[in-house]
Protein backbone atom coordinates (compact mmCIF):
# COMPACT_ATOMS: atom_id res chain seq x y z
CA UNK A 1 8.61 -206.52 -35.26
CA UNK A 2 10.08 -205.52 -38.96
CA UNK A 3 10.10 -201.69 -39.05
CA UNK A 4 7.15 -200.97 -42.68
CA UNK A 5 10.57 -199.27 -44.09
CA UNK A 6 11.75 -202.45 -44.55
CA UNK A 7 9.63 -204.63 -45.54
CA UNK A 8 11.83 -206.92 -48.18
CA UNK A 9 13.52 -207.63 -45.15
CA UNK A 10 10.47 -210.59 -44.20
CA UNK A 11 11.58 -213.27 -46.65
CA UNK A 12 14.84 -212.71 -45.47
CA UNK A 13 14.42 -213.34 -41.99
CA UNK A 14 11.73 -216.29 -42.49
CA UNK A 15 14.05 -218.42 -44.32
CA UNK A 16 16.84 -217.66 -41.70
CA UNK A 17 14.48 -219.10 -38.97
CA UNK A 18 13.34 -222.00 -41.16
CA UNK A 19 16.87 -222.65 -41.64
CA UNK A 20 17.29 -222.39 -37.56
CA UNK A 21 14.60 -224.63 -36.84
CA UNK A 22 16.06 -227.11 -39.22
CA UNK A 23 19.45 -226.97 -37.77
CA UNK A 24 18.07 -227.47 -34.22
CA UNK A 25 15.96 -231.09 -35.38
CA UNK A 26 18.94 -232.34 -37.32
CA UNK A 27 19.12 -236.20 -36.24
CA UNK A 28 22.10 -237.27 -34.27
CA UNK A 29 24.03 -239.48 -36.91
CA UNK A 30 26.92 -242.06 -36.46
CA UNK A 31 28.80 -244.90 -37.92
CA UNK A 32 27.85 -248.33 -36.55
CA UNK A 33 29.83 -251.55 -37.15
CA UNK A 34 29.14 -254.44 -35.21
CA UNK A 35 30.27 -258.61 -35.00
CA UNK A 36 28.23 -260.90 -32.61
CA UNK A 37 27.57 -264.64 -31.64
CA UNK A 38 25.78 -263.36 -28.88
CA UNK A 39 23.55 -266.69 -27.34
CA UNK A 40 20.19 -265.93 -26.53
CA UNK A 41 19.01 -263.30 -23.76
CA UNK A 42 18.45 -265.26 -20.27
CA UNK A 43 18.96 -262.93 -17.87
CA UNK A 44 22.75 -263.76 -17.71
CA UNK A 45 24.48 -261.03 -15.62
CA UNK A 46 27.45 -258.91 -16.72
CA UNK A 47 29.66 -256.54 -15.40
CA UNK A 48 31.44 -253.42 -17.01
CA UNK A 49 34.88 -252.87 -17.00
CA UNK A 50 37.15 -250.38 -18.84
CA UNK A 51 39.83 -251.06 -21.42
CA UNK A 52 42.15 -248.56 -20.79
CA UNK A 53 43.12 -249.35 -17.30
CA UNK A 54 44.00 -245.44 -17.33
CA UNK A 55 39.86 -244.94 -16.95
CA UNK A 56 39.32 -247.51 -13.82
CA UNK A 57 38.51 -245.54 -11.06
CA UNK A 58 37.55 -242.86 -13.14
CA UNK A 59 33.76 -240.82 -12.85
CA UNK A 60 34.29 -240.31 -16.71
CA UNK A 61 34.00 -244.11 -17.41
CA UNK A 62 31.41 -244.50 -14.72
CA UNK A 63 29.27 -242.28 -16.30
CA UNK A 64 29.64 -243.97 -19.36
CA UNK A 65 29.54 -247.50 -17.78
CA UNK A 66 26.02 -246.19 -16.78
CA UNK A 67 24.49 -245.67 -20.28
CA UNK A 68 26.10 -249.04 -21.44
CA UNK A 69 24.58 -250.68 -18.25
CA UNK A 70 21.07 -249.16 -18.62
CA UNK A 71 20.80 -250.01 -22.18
CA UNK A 72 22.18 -253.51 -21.25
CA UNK A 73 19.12 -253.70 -18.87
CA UNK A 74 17.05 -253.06 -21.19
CA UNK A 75 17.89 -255.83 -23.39
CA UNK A 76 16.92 -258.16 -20.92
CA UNK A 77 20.59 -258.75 -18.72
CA UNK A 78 21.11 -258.68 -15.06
CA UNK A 79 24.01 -256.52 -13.24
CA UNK A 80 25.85 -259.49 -11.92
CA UNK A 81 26.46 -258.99 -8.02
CA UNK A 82 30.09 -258.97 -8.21
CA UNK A 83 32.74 -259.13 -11.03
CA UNK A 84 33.83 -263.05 -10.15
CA UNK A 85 29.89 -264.21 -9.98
CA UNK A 86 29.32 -262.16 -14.14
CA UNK A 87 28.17 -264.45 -16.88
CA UNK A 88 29.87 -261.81 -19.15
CA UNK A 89 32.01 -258.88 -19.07
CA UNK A 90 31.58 -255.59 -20.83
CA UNK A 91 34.37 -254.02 -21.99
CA UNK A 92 34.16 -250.42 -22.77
CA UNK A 93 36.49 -247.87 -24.63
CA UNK A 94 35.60 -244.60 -26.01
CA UNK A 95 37.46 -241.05 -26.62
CA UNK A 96 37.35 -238.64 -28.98
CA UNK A 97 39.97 -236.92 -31.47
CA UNK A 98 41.65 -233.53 -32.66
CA UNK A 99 39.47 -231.08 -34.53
CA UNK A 100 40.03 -231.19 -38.33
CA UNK A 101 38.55 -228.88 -41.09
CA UNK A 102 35.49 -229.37 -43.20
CA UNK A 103 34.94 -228.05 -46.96
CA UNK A 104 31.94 -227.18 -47.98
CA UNK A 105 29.86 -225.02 -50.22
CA UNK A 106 25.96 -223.18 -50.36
CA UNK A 107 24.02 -221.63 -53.03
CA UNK A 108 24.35 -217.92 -53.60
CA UNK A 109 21.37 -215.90 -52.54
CA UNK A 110 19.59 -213.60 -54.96
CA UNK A 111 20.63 -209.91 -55.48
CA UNK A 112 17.90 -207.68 -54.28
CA UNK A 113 18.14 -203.60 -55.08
CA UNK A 114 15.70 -200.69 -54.20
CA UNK A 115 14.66 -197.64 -52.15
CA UNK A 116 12.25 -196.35 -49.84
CA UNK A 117 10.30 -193.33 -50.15
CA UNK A 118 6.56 -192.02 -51.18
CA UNK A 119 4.64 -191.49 -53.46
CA UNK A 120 3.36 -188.30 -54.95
CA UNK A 121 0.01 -188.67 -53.04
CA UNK A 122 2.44 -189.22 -50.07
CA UNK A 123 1.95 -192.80 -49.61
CA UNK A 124 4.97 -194.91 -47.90
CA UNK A 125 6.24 -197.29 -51.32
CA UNK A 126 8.92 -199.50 -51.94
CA UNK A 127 10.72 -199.56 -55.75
CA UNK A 128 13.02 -202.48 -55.95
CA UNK A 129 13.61 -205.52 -58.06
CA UNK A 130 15.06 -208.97 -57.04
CA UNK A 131 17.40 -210.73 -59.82
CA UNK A 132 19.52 -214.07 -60.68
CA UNK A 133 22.76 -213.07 -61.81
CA UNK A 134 25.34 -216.09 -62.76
CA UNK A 135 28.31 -213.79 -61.83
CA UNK A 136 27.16 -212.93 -58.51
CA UNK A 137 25.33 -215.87 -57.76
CA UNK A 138 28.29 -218.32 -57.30
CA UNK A 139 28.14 -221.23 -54.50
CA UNK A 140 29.93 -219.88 -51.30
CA UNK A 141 32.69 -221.80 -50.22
CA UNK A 142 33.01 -222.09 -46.22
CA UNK A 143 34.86 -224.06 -43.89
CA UNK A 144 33.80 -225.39 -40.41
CA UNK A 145 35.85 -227.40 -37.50
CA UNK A 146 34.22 -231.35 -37.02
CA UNK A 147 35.60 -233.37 -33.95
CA UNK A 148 35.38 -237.00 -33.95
CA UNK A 149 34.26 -239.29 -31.27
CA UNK A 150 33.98 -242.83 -30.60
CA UNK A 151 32.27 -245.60 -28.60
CA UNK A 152 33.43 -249.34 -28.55
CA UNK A 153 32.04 -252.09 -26.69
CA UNK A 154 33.39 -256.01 -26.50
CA UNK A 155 31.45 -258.45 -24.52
CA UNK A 156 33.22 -261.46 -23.55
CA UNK A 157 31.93 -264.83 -21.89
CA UNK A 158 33.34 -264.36 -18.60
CA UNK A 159 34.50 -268.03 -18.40
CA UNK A 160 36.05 -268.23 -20.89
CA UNK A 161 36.78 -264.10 -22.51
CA UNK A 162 35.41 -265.49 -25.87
CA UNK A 163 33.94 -262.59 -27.96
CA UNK A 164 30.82 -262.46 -28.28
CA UNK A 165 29.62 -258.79 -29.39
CA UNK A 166 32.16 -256.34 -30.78
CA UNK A 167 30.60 -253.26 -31.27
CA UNK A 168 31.82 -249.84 -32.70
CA UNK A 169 30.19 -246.32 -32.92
CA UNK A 170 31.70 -243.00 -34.51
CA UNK A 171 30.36 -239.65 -35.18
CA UNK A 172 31.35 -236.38 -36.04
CA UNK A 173 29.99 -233.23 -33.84
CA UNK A 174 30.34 -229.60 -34.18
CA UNK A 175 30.92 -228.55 -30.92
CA UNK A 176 33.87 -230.68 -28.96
CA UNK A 177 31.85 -232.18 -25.81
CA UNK A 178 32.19 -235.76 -25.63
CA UNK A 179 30.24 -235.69 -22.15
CA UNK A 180 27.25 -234.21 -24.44
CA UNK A 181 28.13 -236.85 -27.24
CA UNK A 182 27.74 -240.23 -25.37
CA UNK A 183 24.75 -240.92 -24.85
CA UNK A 184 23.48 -240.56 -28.78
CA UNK A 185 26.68 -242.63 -29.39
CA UNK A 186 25.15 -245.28 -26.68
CA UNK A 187 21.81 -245.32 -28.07
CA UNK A 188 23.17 -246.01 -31.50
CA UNK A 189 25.10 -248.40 -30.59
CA UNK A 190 22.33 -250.73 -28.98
CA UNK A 191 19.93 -249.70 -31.65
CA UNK A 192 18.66 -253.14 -33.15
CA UNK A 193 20.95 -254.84 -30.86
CA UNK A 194 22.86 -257.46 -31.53
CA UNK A 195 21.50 -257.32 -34.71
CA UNK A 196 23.01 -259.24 -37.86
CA UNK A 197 27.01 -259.72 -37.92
CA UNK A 198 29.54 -258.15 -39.52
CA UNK A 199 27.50 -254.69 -40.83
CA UNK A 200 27.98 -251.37 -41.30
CA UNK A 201 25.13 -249.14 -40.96
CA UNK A 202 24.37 -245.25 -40.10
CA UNK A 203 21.84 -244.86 -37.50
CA UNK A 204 20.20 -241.95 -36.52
CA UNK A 205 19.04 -240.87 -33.05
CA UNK A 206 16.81 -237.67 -32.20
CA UNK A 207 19.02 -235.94 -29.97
């Protein structure tokens, strides 16, 4: 509860929790590029395998296997019974880089003056005036940290290892937790999958 002593302080705090809830349903963006020949969905059976041979073995990758697999599923393939028995093979590479530094810049807010006291009749009153003032009012420059991410998926005709999808998906996050990360990168990655060939698109995913 805002103390009556204060009460230019409302505005003030409103707009700070408009600006949290805005912050908190920000959509999940990233970077999709994608390149496919894929044949027609039959029920054909795959099997995921990493591309860094560095990951195999790994519960990383086999988490990650998991979201590709699922959203594989849902397409309409089969998890082939063993590797040698897949129609295709899913190759899967992902990681994420070194924080770099963001530029940017806000409006200034307005200057607000005053003081609290009462009035002759002893009633609590506020004096104050709110003004725009070009010198004071400049843009606020601020920096932030971004770490970027990654998500890369090749599926080859088993028989044969001809390409048939190639898909890429980047993103930039705030906070450095690729674990966290993955499975908005997943879901943009099969969004309107295979979709047309050789795009570029941003897709956004509520987190």
């Amino acid at each position: 509860m805002i103390p009556r002593a204060f009460p230019a302080l409302k505005p003030v705090l409103a707009l700070a929790m408009l600006t949290l809830v805005a912050a908190c349903t920000t959509p999940f963006e990233a970077r999709v590029q994608s390149f496919q020949s894929m044949p027609p969905v039959q029920g054909q059976s795959f099997v995921v395998k990493p591309v860094n041979p560095a990951h195999e073995g790994s519960l990383e990758f086999a988490a990650y296997a998991g979201l590709v697999a699922t959203e594989l599923q849902k397409q309409g393939f089969r998890p082939a019974s063993t590797a040698d028995s897949s129609d295709l093979t899913v190759l899967v590479d992902f990681g994420a880089g070194p924080g770099r530094e963001r530029i940017n810049t806000r409006p200034g807010t307005a200057s607000t003056w005053g003081w609290y006291g009462r009035s002759w009749y002893g009633r609590p009153m506020w004096w104050g005036s709110s003004f725009y003032d070009p010198f004071w009012n400049q843009p606020e420059v601020y920096s932030f940290t971004v770490y970027p991410s990654f998500l890369e998926v090749d599926i080859r005709r088993t028989a044969d290892k001809v390409s048939l999808f190639e898909g890429r998906a980047e993103t930039t996050t705030r906070v450095n937790d690729l674990p966290a990360t993955m499975p908005n990168l997943v879901t943009a990655l099969f969004t309107d999958f295979p979709g047309a060939s050789a795009r570029s698109k941003v897709v956004r995913v509520n987190p």
